[in-house]
N, C-alpha and C. Protein backbone atom coordinates (compact mmCIF):
# COMPACT_ATOMS: atom_id res chain seq x y z
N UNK A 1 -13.34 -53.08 -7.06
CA UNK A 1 -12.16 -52.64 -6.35
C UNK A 1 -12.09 -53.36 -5.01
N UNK A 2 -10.72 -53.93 -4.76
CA UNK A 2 -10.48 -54.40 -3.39
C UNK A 2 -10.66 -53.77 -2.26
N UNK A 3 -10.92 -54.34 -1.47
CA UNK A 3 -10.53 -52.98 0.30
C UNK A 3 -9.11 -52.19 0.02
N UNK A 4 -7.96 -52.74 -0.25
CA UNK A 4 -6.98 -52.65 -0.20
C UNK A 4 -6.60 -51.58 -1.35
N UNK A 5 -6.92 -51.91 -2.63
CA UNK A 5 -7.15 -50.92 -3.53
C UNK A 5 -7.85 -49.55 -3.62
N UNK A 6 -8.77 -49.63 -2.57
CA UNK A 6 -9.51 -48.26 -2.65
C UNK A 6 -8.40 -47.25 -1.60
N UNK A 7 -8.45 -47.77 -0.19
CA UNK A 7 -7.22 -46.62 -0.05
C UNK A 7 -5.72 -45.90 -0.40
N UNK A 8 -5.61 -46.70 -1.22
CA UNK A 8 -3.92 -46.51 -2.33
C UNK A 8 -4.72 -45.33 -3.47
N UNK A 9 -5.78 -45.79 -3.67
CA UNK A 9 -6.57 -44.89 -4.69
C UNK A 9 -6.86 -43.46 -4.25
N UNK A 10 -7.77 -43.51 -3.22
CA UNK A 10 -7.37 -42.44 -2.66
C UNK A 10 -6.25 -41.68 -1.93
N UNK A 11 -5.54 -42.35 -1.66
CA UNK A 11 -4.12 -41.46 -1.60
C UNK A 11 -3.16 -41.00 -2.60
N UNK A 12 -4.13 -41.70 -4.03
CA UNK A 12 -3.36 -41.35 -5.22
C UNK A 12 -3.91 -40.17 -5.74
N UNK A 13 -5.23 -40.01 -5.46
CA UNK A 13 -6.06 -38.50 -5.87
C UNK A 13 -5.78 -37.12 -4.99
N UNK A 14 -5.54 -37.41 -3.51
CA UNK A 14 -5.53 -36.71 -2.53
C UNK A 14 -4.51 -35.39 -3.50
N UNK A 15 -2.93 -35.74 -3.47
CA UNK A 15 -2.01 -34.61 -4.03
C UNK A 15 -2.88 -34.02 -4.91
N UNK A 16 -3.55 -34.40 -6.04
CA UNK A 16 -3.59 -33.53 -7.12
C UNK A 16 -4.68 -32.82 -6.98
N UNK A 17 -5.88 -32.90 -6.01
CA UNK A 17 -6.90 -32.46 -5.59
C UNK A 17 -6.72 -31.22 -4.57
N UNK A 18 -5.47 -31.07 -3.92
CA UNK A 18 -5.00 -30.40 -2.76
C UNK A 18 -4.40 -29.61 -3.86
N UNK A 19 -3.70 -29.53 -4.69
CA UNK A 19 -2.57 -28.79 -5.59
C UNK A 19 -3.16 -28.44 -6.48
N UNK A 20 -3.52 -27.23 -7.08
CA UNK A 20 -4.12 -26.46 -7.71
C UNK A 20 -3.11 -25.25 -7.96
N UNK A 21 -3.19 -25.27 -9.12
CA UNK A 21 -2.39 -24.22 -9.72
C UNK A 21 -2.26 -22.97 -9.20
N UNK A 22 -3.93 -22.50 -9.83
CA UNK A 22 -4.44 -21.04 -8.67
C UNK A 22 -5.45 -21.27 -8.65
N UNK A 23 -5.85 -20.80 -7.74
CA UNK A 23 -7.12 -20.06 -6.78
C UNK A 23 -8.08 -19.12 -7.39
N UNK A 24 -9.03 -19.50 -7.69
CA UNK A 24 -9.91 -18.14 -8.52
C UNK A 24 -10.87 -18.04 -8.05
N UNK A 25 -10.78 -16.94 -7.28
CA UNK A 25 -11.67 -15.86 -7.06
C UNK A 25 -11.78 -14.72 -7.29
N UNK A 26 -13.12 -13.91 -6.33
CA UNK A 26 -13.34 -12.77 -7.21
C UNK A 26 -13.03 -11.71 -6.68
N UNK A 27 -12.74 -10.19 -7.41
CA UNK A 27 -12.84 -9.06 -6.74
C UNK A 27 -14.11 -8.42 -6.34
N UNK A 28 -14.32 -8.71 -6.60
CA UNK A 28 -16.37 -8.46 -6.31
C UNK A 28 -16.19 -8.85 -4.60
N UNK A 29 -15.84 -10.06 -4.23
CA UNK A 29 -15.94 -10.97 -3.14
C UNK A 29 -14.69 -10.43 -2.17
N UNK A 30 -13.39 -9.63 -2.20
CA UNK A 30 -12.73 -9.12 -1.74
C UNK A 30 -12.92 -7.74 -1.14
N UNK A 31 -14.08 -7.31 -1.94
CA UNK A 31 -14.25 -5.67 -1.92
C UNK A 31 -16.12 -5.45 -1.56
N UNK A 32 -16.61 -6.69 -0.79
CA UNK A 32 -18.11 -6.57 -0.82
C UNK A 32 -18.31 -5.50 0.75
N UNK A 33 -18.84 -5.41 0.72
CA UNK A 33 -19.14 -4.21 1.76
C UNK A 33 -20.30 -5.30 2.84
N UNK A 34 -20.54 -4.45 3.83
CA UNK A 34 -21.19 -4.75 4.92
C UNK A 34 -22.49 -4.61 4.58
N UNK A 35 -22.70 -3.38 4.66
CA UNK A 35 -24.09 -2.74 4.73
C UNK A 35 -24.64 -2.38 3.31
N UNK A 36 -26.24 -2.33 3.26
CA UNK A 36 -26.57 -2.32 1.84
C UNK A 36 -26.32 -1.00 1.71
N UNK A 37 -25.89 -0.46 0.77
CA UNK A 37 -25.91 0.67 -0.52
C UNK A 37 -26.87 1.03 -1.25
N UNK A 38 -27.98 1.68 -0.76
CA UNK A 38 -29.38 1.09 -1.81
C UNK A 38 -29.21 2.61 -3.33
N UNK A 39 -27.88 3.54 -2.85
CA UNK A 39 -28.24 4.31 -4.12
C UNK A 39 -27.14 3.52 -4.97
N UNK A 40 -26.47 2.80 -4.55
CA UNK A 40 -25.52 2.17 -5.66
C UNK A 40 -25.94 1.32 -7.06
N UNK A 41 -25.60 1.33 -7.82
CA UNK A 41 -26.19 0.58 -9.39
C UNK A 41 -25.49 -0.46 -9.23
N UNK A 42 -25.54 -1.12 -10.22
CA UNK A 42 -25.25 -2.60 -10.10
C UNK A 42 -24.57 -2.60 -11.31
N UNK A 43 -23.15 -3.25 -11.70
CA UNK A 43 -22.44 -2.99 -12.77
C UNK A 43 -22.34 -4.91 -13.00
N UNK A 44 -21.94 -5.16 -14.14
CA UNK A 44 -21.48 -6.13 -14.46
C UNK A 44 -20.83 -6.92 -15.60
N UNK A 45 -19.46 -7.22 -15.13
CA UNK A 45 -18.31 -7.47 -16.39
C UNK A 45 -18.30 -8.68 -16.34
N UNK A 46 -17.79 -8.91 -17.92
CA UNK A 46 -17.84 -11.02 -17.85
C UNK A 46 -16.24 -10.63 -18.75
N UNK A 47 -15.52 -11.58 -18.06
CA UNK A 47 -14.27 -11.35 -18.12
C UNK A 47 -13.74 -12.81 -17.87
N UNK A 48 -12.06 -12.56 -18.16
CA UNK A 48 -11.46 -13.96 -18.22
C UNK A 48 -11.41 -14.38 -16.41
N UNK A 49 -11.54 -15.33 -15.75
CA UNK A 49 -11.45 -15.22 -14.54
C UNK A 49 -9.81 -15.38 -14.06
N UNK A 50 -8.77 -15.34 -15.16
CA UNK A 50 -7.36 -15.22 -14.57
C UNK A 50 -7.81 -14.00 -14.29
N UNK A 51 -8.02 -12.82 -15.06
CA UNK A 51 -7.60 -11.44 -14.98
C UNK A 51 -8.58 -11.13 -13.81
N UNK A 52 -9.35 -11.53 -13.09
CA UNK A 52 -9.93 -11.55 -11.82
C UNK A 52 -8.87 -12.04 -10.77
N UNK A 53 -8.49 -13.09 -11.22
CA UNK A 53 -7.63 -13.53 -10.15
C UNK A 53 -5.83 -12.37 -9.55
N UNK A 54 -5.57 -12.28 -11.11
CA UNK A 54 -4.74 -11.38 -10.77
C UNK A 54 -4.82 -9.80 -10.13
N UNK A 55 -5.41 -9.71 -10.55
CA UNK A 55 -6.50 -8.42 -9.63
C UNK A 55 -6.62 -8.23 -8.24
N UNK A 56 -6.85 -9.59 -7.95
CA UNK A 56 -7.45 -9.92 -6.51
C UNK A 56 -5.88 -10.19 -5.94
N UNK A 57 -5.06 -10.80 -6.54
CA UNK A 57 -3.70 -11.18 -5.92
C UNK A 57 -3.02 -9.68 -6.07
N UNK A 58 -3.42 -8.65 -6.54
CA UNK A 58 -2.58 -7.20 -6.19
C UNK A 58 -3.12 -6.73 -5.35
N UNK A 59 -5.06 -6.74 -5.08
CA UNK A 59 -5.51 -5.85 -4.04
C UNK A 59 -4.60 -6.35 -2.62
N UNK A 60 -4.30 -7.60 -2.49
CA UNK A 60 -4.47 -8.74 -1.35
C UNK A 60 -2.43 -7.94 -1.46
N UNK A 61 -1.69 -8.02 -2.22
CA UNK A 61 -0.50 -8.00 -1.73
C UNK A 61 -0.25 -6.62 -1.33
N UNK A 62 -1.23 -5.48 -1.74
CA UNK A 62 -1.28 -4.04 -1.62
C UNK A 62 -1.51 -4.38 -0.22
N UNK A 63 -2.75 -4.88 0.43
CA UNK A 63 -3.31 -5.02 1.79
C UNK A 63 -2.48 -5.89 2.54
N UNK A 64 -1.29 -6.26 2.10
CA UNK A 64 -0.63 -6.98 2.88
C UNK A 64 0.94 -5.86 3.37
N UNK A 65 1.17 -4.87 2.62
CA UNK A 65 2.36 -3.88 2.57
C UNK A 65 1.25 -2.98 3.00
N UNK A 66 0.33 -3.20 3.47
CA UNK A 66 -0.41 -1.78 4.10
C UNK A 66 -0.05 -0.14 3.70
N UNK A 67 -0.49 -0.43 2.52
CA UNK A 67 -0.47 0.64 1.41
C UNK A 67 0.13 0.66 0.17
N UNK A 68 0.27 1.26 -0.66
CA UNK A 68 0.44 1.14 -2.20
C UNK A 68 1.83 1.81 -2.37
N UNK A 69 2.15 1.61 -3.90
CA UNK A 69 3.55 2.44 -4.42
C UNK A 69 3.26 4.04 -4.35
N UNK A 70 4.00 4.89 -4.59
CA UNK A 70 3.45 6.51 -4.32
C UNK A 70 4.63 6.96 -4.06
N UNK A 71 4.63 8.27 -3.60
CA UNK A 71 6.04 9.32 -3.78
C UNK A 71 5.60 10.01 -2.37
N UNK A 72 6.59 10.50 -1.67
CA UNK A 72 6.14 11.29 -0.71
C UNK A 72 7.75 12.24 -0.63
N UNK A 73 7.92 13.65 0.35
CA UNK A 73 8.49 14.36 -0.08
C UNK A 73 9.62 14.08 1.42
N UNK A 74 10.85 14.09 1.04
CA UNK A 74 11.59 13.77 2.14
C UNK A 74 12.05 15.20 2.70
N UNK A 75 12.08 15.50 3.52
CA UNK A 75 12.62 16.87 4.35
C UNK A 75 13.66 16.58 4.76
N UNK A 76 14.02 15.56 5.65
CA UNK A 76 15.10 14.99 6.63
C UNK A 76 15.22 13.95 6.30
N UNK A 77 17.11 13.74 6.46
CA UNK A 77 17.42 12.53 6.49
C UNK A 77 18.76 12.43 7.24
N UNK A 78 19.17 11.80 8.16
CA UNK A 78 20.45 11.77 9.05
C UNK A 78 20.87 11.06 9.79
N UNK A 79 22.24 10.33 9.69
CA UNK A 79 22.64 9.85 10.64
C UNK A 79 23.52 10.12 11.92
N UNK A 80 23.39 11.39 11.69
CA UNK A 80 24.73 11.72 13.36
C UNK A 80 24.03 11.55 15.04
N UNK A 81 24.94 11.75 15.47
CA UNK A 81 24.46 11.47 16.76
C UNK A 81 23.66 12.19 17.80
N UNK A 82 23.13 12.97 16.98
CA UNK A 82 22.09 13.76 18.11
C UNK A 82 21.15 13.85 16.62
N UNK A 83 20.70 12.69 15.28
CA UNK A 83 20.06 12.82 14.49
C UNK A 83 18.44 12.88 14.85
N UNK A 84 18.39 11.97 15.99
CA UNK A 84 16.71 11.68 16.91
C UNK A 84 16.05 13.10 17.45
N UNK A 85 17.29 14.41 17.86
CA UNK A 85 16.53 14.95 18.29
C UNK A 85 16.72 16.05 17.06
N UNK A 86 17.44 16.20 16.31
CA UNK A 86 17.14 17.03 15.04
C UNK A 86 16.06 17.17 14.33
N UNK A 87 15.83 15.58 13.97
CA UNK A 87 14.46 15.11 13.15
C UNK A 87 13.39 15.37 13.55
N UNK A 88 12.87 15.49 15.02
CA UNK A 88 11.90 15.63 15.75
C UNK A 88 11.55 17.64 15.44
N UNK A 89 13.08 18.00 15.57
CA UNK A 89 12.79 19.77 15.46
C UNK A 89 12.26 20.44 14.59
N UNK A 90 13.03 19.44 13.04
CA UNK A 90 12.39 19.29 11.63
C UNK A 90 11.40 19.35 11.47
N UNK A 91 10.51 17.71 12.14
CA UNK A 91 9.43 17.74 11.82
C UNK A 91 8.14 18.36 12.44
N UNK A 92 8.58 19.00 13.87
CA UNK A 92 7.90 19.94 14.50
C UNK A 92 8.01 21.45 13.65
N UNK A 93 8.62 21.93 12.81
CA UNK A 93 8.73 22.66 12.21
C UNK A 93 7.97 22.90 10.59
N UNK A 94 8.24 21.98 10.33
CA UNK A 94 7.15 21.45 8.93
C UNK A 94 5.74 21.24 9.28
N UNK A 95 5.12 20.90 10.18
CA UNK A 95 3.98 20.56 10.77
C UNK A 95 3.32 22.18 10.93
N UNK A 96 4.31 22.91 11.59
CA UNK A 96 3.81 24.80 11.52
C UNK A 96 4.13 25.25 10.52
N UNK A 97 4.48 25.09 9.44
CA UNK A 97 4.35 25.72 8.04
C UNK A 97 3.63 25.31 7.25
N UNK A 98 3.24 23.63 7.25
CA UNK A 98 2.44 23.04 6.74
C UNK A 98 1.45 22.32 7.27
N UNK A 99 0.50 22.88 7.91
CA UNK A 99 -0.33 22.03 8.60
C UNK A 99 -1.17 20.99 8.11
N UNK A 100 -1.55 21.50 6.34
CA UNK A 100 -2.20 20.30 5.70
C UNK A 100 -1.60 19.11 4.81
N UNK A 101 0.07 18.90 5.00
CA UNK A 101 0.58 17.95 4.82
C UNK A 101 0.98 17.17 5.84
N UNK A 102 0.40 15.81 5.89
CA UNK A 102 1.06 14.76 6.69
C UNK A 102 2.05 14.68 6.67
N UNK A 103 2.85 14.86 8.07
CA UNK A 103 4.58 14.32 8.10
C UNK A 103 4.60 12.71 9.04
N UNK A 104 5.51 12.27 8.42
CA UNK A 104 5.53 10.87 9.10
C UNK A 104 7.32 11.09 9.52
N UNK A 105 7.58 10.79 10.48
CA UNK A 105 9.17 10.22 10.95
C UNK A 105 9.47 8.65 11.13
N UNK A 106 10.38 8.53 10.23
CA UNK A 106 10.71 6.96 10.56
C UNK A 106 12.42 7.10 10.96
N UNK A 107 12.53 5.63 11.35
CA UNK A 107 13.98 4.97 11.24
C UNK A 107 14.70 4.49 10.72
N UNK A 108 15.80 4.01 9.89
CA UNK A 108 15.67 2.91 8.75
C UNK A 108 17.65 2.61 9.15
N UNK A 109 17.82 1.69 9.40
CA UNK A 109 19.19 0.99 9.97
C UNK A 109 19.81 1.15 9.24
N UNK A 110 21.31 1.43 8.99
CA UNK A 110 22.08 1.50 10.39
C UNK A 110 22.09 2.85 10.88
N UNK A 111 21.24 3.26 11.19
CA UNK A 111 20.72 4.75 11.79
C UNK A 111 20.32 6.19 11.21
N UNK A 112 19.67 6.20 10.43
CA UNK A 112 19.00 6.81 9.30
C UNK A 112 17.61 7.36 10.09
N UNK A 113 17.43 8.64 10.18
CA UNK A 113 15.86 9.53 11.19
C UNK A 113 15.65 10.14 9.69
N UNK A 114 14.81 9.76 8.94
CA UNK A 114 13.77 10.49 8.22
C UNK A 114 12.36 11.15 8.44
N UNK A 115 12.45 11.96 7.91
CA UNK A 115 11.21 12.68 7.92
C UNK A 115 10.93 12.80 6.79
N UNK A 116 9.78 12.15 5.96
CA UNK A 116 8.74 12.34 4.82
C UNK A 116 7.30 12.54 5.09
N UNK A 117 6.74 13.34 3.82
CA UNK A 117 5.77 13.86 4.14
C UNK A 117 4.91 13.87 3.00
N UNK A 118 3.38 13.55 2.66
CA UNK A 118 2.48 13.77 2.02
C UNK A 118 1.81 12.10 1.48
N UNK A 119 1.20 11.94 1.14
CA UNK A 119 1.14 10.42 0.28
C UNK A 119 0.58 10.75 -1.12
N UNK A 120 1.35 10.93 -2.00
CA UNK A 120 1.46 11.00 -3.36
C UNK A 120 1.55 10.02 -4.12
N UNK A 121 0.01 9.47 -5.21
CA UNK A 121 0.25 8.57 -6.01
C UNK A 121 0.77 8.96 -7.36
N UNK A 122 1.34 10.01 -7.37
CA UNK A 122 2.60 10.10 -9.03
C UNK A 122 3.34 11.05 -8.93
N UNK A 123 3.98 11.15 -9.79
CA UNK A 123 5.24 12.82 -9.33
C UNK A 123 4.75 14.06 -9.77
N UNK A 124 3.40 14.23 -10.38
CA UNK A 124 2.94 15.30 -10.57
C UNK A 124 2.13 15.71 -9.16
N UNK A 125 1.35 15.14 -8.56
CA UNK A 125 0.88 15.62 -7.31
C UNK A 125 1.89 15.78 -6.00
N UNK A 126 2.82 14.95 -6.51
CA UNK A 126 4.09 15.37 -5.04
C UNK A 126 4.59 16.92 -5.87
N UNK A 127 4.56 17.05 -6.97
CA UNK A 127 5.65 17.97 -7.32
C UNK A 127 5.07 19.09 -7.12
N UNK A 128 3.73 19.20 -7.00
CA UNK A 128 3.06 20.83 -6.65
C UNK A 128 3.26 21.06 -5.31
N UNK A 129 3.57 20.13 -4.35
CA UNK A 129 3.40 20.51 -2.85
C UNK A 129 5.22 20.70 -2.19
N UNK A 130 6.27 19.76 -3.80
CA UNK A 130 7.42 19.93 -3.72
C UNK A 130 7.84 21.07 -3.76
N UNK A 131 7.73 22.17 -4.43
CA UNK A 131 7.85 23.15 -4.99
C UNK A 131 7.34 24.53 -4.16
N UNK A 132 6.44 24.04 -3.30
CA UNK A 132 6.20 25.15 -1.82
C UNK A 132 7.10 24.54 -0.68
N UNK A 133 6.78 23.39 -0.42
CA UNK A 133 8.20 23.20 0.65
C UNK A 133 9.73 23.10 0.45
N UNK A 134 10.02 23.44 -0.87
CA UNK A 134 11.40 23.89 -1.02
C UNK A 134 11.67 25.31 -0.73
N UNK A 135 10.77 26.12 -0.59
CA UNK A 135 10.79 27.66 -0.29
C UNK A 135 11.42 27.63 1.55
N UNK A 136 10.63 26.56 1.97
CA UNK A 136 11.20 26.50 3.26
C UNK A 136 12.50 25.77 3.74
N UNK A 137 12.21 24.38 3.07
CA UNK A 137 13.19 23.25 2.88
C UNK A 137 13.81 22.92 1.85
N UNK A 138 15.02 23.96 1.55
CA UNK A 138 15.83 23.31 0.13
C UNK A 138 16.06 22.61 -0.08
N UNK A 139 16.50 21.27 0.99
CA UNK A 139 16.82 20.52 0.68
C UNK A 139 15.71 19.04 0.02
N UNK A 140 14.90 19.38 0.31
CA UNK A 140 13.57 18.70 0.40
C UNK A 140 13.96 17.62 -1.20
N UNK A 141 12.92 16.74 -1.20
CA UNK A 141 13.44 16.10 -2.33
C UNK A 141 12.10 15.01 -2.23
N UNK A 142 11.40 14.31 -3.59
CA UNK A 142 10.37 13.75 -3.76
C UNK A 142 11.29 12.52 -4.18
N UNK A 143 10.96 11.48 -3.19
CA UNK A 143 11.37 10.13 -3.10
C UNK A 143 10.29 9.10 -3.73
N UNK A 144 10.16 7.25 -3.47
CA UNK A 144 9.23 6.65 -4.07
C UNK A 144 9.32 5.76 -2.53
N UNK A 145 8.11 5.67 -2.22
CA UNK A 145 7.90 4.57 -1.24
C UNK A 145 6.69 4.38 -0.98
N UNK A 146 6.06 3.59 0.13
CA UNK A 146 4.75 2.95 0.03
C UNK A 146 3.85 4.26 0.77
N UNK A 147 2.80 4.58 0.64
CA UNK A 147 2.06 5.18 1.27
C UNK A 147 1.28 4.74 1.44
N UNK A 148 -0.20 5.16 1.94
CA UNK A 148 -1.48 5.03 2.46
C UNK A 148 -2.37 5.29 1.83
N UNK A 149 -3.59 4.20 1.68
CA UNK A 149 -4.42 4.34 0.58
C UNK A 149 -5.41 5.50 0.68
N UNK A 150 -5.51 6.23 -0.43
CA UNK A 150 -6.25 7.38 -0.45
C UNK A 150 -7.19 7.30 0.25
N UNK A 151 -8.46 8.05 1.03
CA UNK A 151 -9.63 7.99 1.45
C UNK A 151 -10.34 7.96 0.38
N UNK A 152 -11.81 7.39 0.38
CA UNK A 152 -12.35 7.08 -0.75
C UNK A 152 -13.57 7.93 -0.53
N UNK A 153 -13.66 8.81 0.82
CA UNK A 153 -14.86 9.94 1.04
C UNK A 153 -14.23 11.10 1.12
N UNK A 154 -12.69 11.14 1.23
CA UNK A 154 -12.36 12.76 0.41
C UNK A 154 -12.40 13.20 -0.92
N UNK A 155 -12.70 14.17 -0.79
CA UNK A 155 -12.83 14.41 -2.64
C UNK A 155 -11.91 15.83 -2.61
């Protein structure tokens, strides 16, 4: 090979070396922990490494929407003009009837004050907690939006 030939060569490998279809890695390697675990067992699957990869591309887009799909229970929803301080009365009110459901208040344009509450991953666990806060809140209603990933030391 010439002088001249070798760098055309390598600029002919460079694209296809940089461009890779996908990326495979592991969930093992996404989810490794810090500190040793010494009562933990040691498991091990031999598997296709797409279905690793895709795996790893849901934990990663879950951790990127900072939390998962799930249901949570809407109390409030309004747009009038004194809706900011309604929502607040709402959800100061739900908070003393329900102290062990999380209420969250958001915003959502063009001027929308919600108040939802609980993080429910299916409609059977929103629907038992639906069904006591309609006693208070008729209007109440089990919606679908992102929540917060379960704790993994509550049981």
């Amino acid at each position: 090979m010439s002088k001249r030939s070798f760098p055309l060569f390598v600029l002919f490998l460079l694209p296809f070396t940089l461009c890779r279809a996908q990326d495979y890695f592991t969930v093992s390697g996404l989810l490794q922990r810090n500190g040793e675990d010494y009562h933990a067992g040691k498991l091990t699957i031999k598997e296709d490494p797409a279905i690793d990869t895709l795996i790893g591309k849901y934990i990663l887009y879950n951790m990127k929407n900072k939390g998962m799909d799930g249901f949570r229970i809407q109390v409030y929803n309004s747009s009038n003009k004194n809706a900011r301080e309604e929502s607040g009365k709402v959800r100061a009110e739900f908070i003393s009837k329900f102290p062990a459901i999380i209420s969250y208040a958001s915003f959502e344009r063009p001027g929308y004050y919600k108040i939802r509450a609980g993080d429910y991953r299916n409609r059977v666990e929103g629907t038992r907690d639906l069904l006591m806060v309609r006693r208070v809140f008729q209007d109440a209603i089990l919606v679908h939006d992102i929540i917060n990933f379960p704790d993994p030391n509550k049981k």
